[in-house]
PDB file of N, CA and C in Angstrom:
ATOM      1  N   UNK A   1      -5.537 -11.918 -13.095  1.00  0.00           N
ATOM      2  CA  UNK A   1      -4.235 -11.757 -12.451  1.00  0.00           C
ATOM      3  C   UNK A   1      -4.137 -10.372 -11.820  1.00  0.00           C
ATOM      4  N   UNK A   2      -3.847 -10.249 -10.715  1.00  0.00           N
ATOM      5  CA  UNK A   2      -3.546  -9.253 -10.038  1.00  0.00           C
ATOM      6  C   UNK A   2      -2.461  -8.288  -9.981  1.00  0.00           C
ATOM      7  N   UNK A   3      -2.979  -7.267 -10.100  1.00  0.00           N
ATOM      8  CA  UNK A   3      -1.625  -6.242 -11.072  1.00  0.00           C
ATOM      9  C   UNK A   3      -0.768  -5.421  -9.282  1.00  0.00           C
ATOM     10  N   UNK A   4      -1.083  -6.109  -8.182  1.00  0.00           N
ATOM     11  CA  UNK A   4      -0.179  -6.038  -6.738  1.00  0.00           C
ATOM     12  C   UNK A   4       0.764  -6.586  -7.120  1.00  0.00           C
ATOM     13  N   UNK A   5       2.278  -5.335  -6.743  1.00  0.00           N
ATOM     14  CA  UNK A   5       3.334  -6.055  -6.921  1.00  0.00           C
ATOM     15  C   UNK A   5       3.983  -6.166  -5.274  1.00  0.00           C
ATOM     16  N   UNK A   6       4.423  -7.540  -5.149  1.00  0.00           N
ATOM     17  CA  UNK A   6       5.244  -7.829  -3.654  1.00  0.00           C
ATOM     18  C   UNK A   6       6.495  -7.467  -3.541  1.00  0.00           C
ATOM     19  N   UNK A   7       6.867  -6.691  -2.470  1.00  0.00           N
ATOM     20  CA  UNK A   7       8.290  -5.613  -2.656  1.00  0.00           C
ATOM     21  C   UNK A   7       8.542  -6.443  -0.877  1.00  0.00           C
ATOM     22  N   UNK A   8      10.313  -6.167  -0.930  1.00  0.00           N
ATOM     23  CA  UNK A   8      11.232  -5.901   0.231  1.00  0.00           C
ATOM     24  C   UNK A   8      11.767  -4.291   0.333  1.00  0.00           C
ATOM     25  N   UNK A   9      12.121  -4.617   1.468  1.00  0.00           N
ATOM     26  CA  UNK A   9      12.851  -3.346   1.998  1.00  0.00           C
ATOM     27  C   UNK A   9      14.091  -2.677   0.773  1.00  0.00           C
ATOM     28  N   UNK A  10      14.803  -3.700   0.116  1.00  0.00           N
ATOM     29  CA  UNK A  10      15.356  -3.506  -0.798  1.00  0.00           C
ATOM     30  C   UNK A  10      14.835  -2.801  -2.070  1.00  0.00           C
ATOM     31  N   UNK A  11      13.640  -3.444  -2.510  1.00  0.00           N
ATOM     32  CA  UNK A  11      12.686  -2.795  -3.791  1.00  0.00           C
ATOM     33  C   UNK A  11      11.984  -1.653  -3.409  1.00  0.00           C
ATOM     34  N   UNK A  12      12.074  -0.987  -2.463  1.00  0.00           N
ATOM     35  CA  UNK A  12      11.424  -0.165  -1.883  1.00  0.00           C
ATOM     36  C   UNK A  12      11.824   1.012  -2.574  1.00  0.00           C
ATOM     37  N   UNK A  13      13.269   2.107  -2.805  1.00  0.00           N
ATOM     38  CA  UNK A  13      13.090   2.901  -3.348  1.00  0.00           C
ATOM     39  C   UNK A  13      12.911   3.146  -5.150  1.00  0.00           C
ATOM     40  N   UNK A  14      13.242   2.062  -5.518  1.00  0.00           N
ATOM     41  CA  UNK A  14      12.926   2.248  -7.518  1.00  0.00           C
ATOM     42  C   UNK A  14      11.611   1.565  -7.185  1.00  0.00           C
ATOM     43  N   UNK A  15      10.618   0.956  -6.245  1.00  0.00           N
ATOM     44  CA  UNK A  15       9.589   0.752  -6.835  1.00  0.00           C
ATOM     45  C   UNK A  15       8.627   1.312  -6.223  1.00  0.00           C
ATOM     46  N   UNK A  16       8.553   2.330  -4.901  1.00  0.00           N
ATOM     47  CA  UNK A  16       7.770   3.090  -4.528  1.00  0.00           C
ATOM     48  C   UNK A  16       8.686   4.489  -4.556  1.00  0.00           C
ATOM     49  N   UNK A  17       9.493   5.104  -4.097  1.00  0.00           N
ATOM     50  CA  UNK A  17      10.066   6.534  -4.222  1.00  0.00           C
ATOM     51  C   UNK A  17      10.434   7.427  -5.376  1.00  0.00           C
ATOM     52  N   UNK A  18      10.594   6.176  -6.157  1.00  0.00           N
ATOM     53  CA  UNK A  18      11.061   6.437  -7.418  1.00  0.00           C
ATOM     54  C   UNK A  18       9.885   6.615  -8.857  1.00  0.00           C
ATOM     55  N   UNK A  19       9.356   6.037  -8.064  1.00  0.00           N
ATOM     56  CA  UNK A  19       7.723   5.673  -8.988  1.00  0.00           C
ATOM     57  C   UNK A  19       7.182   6.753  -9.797  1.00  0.00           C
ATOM     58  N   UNK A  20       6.609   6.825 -10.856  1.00  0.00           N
ATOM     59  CA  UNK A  20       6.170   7.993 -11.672  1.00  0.00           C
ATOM     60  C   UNK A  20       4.687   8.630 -11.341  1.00  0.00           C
ATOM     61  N   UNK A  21       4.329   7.491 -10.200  1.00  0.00           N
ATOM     62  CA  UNK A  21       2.624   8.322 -10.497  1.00  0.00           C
ATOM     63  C   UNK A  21       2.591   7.172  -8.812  1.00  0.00           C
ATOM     64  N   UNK A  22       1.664   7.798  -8.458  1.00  0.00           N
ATOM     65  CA  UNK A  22       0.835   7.636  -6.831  1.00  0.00           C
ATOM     66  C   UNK A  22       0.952   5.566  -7.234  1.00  0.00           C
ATOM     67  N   UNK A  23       2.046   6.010  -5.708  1.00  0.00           N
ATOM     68  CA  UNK A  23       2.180   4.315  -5.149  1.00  0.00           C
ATOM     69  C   UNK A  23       1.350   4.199  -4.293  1.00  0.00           C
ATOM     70  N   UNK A  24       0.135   2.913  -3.455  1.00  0.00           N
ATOM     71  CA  UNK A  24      -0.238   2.787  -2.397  1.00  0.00           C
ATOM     72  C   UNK A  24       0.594   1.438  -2.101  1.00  0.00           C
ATOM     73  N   UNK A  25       1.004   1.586  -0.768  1.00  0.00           N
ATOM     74  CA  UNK A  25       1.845   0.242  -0.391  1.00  0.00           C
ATOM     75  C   UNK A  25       0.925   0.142   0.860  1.00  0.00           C
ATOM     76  N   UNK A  26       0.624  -1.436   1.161  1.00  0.00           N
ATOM     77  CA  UNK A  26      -0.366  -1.989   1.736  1.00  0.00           C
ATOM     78  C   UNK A  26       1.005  -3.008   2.690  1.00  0.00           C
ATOM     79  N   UNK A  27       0.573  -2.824   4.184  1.00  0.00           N
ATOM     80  CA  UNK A  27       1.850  -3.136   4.890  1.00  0.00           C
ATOM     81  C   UNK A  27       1.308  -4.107   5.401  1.00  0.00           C
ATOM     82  N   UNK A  28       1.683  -5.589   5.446  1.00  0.00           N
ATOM     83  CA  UNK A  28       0.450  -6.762   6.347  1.00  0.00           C
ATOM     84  C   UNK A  28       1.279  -7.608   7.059  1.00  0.00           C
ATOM     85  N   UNK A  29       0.623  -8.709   7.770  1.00  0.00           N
ATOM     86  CA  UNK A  29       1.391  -9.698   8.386  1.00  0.00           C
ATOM     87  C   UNK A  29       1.102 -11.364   7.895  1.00  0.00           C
ATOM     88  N   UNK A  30       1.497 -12.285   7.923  1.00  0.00           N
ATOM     89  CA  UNK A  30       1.016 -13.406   7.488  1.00  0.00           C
ATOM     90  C   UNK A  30      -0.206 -14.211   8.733  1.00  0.00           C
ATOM     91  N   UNK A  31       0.205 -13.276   9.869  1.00  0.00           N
ATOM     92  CA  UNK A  31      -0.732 -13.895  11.181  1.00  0.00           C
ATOM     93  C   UNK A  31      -1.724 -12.813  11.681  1.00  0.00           C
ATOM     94  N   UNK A  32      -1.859 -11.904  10.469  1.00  0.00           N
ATOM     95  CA  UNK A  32      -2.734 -10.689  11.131  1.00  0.00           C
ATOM     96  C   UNK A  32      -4.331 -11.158  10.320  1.00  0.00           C
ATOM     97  N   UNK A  33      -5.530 -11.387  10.837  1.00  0.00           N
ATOM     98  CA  UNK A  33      -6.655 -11.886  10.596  1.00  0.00           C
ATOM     99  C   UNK A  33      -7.294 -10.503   9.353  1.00  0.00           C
ATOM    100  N   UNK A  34      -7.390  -9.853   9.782  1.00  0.00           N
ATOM    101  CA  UNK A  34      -7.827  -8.420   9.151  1.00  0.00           C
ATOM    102  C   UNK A  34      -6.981  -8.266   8.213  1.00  0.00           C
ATOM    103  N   UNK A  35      -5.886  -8.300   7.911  1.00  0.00           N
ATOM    104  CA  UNK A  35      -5.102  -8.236   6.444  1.00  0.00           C
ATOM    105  C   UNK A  35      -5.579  -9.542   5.491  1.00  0.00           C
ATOM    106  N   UNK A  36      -5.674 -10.641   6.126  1.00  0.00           N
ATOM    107  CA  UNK A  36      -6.384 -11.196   5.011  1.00  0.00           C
ATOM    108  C   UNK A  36      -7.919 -10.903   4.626  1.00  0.00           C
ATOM    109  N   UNK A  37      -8.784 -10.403   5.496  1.00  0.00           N
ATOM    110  CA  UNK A  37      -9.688  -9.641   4.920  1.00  0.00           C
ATOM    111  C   UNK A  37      -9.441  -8.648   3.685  1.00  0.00           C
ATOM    112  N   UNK A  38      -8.396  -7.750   3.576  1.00  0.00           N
ATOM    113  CA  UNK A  38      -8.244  -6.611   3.118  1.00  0.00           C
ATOM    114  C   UNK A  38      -7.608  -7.128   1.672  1.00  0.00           C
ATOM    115  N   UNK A  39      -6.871  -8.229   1.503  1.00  0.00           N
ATOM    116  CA  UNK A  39      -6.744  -8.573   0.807  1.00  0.00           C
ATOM    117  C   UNK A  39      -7.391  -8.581  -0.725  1.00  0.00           C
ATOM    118  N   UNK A  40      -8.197  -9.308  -1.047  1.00  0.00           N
ATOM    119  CA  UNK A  40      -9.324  -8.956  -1.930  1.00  0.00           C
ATOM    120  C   UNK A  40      -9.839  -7.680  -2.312  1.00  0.00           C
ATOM    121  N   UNK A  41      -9.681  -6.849  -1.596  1.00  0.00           N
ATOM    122  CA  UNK A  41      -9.447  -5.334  -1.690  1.00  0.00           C
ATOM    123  C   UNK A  41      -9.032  -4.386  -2.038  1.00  0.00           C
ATOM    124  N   UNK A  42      -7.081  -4.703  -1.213  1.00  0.00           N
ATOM    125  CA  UNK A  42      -6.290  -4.110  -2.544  1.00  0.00           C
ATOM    126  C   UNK A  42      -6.535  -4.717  -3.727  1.00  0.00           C
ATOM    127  N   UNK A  43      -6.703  -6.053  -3.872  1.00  0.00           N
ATOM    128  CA  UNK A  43      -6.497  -6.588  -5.762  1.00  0.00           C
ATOM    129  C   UNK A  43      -7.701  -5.919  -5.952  1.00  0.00           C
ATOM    130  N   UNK A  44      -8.462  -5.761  -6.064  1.00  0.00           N
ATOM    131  CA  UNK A  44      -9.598  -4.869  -6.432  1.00  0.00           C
ATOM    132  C   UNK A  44      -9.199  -3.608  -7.112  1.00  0.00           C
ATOM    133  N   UNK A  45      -8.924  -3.042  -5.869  1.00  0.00           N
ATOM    134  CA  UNK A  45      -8.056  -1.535  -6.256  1.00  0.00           C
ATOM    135  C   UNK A  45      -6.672  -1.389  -7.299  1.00  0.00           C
ATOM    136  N   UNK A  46      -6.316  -2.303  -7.345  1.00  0.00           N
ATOM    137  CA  UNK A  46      -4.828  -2.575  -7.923  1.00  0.00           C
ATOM    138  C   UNK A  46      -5.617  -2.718  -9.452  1.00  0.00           C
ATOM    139  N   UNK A  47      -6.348  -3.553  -9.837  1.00  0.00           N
ATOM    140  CA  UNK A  47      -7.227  -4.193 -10.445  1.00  0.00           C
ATOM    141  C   UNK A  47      -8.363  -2.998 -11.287  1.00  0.00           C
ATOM    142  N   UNK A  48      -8.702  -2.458 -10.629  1.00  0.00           N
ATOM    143  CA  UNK A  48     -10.131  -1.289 -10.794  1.00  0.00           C
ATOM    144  C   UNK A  48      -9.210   0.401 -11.221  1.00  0.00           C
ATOM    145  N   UNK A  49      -8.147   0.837 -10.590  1.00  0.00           N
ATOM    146  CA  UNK A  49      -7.253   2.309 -11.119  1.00  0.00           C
ATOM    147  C   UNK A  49      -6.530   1.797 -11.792  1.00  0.00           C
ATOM    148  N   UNK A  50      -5.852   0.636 -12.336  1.00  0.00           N
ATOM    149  CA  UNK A  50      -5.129  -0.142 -13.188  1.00  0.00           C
ATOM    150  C   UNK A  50      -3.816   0.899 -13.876  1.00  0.00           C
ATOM    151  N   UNK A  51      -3.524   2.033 -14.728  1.00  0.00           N
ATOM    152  CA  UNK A  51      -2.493   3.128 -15.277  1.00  0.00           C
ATOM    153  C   UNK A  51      -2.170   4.216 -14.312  1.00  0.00           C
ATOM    154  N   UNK A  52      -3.496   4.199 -13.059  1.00  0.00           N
ATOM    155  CA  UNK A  52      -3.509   5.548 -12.830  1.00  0.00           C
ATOM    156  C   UNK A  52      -2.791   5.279 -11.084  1.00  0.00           C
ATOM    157  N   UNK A  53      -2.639   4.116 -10.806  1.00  0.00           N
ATOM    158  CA  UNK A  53      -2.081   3.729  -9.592  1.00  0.00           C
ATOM    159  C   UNK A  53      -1.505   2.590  -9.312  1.00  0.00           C
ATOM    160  N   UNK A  54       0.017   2.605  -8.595  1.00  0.00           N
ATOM    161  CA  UNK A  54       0.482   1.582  -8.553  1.00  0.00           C
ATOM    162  C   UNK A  54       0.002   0.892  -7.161  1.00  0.00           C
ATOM    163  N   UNK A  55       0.164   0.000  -6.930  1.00  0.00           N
ATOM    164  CA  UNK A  55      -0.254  -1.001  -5.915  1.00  0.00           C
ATOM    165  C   UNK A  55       0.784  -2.282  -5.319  1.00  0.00           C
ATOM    166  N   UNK A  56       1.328  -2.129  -4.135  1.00  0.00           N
ATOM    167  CA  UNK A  56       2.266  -3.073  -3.437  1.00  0.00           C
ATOM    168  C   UNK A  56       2.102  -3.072  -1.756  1.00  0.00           C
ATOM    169  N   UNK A  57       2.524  -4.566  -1.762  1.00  0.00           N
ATOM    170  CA  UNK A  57       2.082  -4.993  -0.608  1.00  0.00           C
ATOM    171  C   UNK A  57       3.667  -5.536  -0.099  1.00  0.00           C
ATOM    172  N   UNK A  58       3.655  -5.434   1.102  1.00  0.00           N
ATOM    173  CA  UNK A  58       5.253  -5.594   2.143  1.00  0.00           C
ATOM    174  C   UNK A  58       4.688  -6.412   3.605  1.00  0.00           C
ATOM    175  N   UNK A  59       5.050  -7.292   3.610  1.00  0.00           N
ATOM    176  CA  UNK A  59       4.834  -7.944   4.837  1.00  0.00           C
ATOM    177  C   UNK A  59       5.815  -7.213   5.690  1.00  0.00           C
ATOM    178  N   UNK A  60       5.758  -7.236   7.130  1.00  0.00           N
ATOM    179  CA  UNK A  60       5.927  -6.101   7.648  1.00  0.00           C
ATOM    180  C   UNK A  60       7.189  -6.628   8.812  1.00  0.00           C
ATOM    181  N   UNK A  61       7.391  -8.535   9.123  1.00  0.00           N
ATOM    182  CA  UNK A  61       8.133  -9.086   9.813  1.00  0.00           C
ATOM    183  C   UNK A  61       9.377  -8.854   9.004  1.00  0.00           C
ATOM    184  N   UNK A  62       9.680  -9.315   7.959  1.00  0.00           N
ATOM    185  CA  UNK A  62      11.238  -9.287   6.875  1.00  0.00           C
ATOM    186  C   UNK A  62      11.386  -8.101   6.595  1.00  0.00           C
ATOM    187  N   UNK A  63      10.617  -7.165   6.798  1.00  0.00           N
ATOM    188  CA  UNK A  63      10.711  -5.819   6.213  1.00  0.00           C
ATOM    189  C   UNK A  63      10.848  -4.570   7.139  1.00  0.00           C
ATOM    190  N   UNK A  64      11.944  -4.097   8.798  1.00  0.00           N
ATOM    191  CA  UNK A  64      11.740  -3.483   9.373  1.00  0.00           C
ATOM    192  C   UNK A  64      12.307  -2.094   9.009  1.00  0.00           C
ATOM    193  N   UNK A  65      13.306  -1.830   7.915  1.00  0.00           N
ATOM    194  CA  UNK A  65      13.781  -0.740   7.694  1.00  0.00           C
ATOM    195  C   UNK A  65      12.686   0.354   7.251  1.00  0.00           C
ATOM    196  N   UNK A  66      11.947  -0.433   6.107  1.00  0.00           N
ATOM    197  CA  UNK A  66      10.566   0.142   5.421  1.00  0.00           C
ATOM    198  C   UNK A  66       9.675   0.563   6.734  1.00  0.00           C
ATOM    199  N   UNK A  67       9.401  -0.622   7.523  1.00  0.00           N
ATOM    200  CA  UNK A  67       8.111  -0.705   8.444  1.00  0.00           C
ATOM    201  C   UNK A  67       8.462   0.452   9.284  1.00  0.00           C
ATOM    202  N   UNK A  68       9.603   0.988   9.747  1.00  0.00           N
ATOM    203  CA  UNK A  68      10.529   1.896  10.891  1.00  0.00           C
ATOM    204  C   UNK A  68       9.894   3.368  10.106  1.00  0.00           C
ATOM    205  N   UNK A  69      10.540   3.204   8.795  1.00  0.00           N
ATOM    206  CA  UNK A  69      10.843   4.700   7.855  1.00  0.00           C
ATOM    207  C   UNK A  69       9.636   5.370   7.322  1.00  0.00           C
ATOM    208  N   UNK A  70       8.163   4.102   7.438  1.00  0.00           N
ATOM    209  CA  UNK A  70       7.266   4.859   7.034  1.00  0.00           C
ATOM    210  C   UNK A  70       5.903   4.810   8.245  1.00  0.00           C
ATOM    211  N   UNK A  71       6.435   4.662   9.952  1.00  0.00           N
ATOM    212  CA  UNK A  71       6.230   4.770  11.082  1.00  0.00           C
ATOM    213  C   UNK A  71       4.860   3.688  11.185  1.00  0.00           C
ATOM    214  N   UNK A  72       4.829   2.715  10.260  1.00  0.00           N
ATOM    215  CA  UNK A  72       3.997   1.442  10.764  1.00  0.00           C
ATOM    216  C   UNK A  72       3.692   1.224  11.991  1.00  0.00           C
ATOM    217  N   UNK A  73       2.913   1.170  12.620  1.00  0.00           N
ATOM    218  CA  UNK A  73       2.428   0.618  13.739  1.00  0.00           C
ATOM    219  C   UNK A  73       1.877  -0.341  14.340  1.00  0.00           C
ATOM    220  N   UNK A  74       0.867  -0.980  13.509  1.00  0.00           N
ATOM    221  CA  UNK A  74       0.124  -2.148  13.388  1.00  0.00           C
ATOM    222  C   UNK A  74      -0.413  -1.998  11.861  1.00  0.00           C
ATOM    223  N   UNK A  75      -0.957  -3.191  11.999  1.00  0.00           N
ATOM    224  CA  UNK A  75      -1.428  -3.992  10.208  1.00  0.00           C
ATOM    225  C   UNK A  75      -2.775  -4.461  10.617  1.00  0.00           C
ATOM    226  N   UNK A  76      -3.780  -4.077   9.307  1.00  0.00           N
ATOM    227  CA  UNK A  76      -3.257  -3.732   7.897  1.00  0.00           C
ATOM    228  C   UNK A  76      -3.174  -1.794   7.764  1.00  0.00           C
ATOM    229  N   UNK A  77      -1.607  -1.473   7.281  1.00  0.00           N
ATOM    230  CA  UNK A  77      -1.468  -0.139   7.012  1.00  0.00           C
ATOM    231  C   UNK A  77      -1.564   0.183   6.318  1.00  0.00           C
ATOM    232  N   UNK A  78      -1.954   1.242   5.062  1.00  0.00           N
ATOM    233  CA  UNK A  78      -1.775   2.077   4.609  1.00  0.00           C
ATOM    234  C   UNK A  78      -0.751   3.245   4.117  1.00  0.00           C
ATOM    235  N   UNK A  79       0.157   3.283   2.999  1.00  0.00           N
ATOM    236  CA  UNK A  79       0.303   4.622   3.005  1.00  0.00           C
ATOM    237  C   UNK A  79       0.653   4.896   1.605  1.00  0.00           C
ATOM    238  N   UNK A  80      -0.202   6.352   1.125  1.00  0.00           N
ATOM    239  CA  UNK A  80      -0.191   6.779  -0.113  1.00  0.00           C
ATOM    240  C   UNK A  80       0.950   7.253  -0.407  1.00  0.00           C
ATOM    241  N   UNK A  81       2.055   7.104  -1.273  1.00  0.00           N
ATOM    242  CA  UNK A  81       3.249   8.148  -2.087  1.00  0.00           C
ATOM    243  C   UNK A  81       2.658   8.509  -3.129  1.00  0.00           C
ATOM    244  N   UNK A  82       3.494   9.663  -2.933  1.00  0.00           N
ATOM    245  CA  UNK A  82       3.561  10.663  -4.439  1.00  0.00           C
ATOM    246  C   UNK A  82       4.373  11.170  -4.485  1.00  0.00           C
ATOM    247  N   UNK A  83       5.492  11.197  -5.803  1.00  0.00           N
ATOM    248  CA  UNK A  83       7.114  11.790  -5.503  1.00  0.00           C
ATOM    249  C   UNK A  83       7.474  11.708  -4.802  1.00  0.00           C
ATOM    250  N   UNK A  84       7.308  10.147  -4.367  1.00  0.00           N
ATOM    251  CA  UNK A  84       8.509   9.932  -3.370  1.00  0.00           C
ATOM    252  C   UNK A  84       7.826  10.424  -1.603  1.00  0.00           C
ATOM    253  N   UNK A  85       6.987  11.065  -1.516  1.00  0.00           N
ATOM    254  CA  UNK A  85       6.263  11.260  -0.196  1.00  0.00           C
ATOM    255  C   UNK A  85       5.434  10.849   0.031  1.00  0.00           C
ATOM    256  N   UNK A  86       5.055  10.526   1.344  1.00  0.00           N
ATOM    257  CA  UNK A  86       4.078  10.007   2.031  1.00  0.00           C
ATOM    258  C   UNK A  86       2.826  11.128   2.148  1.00  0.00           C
ATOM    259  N   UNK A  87       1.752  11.013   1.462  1.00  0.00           N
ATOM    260  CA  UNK A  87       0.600  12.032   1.655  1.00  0.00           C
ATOM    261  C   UNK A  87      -0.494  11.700   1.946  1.00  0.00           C
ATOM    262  N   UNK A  88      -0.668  10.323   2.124  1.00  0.00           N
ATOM    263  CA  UNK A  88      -1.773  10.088   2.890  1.00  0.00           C
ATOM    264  C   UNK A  88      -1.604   8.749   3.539  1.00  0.00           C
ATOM    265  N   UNK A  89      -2.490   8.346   4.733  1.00  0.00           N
ATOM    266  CA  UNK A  89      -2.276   7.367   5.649  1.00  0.00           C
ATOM    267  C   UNK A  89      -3.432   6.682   6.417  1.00  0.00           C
ATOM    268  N   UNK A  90      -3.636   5.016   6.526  1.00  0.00           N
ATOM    269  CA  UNK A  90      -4.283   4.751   7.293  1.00  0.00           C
ATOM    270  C   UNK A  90      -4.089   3.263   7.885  1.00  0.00           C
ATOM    271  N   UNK A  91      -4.892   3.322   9.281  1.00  0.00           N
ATOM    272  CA  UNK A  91      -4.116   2.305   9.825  1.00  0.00           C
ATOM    273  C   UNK A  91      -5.533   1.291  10.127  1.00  0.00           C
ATOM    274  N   UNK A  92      -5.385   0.004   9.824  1.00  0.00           N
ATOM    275  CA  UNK A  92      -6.358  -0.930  10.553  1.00  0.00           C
ATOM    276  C   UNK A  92      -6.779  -1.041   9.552  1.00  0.00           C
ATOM    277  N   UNK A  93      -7.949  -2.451   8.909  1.00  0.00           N
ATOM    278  CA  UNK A  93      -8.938  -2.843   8.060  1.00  0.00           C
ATOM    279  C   UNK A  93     -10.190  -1.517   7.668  1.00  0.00           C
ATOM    280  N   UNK A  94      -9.893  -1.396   6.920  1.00  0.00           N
ATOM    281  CA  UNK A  94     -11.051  -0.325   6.858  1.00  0.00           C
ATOM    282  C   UNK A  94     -12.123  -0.641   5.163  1.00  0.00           C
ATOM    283  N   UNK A  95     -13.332   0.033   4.910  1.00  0.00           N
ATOM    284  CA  UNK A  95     -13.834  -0.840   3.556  1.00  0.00           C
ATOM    285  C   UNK A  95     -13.038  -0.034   2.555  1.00  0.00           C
ATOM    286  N   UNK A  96     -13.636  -0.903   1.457  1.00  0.00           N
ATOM    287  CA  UNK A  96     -13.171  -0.284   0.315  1.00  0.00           C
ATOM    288  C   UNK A  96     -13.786   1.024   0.150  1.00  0.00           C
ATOM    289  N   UNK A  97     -14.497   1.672   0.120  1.00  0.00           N
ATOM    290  CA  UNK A  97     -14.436   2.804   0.334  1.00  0.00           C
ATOM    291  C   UNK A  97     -14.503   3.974   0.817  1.00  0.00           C
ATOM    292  N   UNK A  98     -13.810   4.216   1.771  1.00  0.00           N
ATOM    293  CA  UNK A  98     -12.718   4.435   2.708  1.00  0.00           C
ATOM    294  C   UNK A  98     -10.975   4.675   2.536  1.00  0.00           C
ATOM    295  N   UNK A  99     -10.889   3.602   1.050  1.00  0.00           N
ATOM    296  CA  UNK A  99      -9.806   3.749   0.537  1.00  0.00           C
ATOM    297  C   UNK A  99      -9.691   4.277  -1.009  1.00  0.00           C
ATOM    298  N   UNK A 100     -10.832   4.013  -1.257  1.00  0.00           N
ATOM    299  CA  UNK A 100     -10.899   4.850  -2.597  1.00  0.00           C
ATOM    300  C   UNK A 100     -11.337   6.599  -2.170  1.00  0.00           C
ATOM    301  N   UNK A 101     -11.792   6.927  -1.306  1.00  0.00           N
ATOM    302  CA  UNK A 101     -12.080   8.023  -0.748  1.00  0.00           C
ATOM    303  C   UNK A 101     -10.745   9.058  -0.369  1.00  0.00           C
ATOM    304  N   UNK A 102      -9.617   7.637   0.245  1.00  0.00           N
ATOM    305  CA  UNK A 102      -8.720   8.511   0.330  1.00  0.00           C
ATOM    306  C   UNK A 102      -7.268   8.642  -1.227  1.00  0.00           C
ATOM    307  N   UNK A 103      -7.835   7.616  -2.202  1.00  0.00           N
ATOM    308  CA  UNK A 103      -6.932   7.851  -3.124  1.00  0.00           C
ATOM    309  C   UNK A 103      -7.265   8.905  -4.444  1.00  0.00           C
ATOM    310  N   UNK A 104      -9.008   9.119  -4.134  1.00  0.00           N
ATOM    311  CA  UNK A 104      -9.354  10.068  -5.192  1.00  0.00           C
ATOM    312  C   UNK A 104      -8.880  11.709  -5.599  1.00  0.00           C
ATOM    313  N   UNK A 105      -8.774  11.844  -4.759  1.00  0.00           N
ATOM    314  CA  UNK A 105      -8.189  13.034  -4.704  1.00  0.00           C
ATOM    315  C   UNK A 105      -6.798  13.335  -5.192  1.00  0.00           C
ATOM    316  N   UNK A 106      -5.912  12.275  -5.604  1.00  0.00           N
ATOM    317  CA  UNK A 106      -4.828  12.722  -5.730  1.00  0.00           C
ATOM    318  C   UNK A 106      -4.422  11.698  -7.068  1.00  0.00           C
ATOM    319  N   UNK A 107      -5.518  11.180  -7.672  1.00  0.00           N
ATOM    320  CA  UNK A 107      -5.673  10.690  -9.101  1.00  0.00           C
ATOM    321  C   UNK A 107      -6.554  10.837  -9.782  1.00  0.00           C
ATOM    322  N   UNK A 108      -6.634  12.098  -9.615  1.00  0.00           N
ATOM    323  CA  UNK A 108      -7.249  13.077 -10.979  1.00  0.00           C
ATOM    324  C   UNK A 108      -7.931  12.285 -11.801  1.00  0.00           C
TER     325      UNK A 108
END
């Protein structure tokens, strides 16, 4: 079972801003080809840092307040919080590591 939790624009600040330790929220579309690639990926990651990182995914059509506030552009996005800030970012399918590359550093 996959420890990705699925958030709205609503769950957005108690479950990423509010969060106690490094959120990655994974921003996708249901018609974007490359997010379902990536898929298997985050659960991996969600799956593999398990205490040391949270993991959520936001489809990006029902969700424009989020998609606006954390300057989405296209999918599949990327973006790391920590207290509540955005500190790291990436945009498009990229491998897994690529993304563990960019979360190491900031989970000690």
């Amino acid at each position: 079972m996959s420890r990705v939790t699925i958030i709205e624009d609503a769950q957005f600040q108690a479950e990423v801003l509010s969060a106690d330790k490094p959120v990655l929220v994974y921003f996708w579309a249901a018609w974007c080809g490359p997010c379902r690639l990536m898929a298997p990926i985050i659960d991996g990651l969600a799956d593999g840092y398990g205490d040391r990182l949270k993991v959520v995914k936001m489809e990006v059509d029902p969700n424009p307040d989020t998609v606006s506030k954390c300057r989405v552009e296209g999918v599949p996005a990327f973006r790391l919080f920590k207290a509540g800030e955005i500190i790291e970012t990436s945009e498009g399918a990229v491998p897994k590591q690529k993304l563990e590359e960019m979360l190491a550093p900031h989970l000690g």
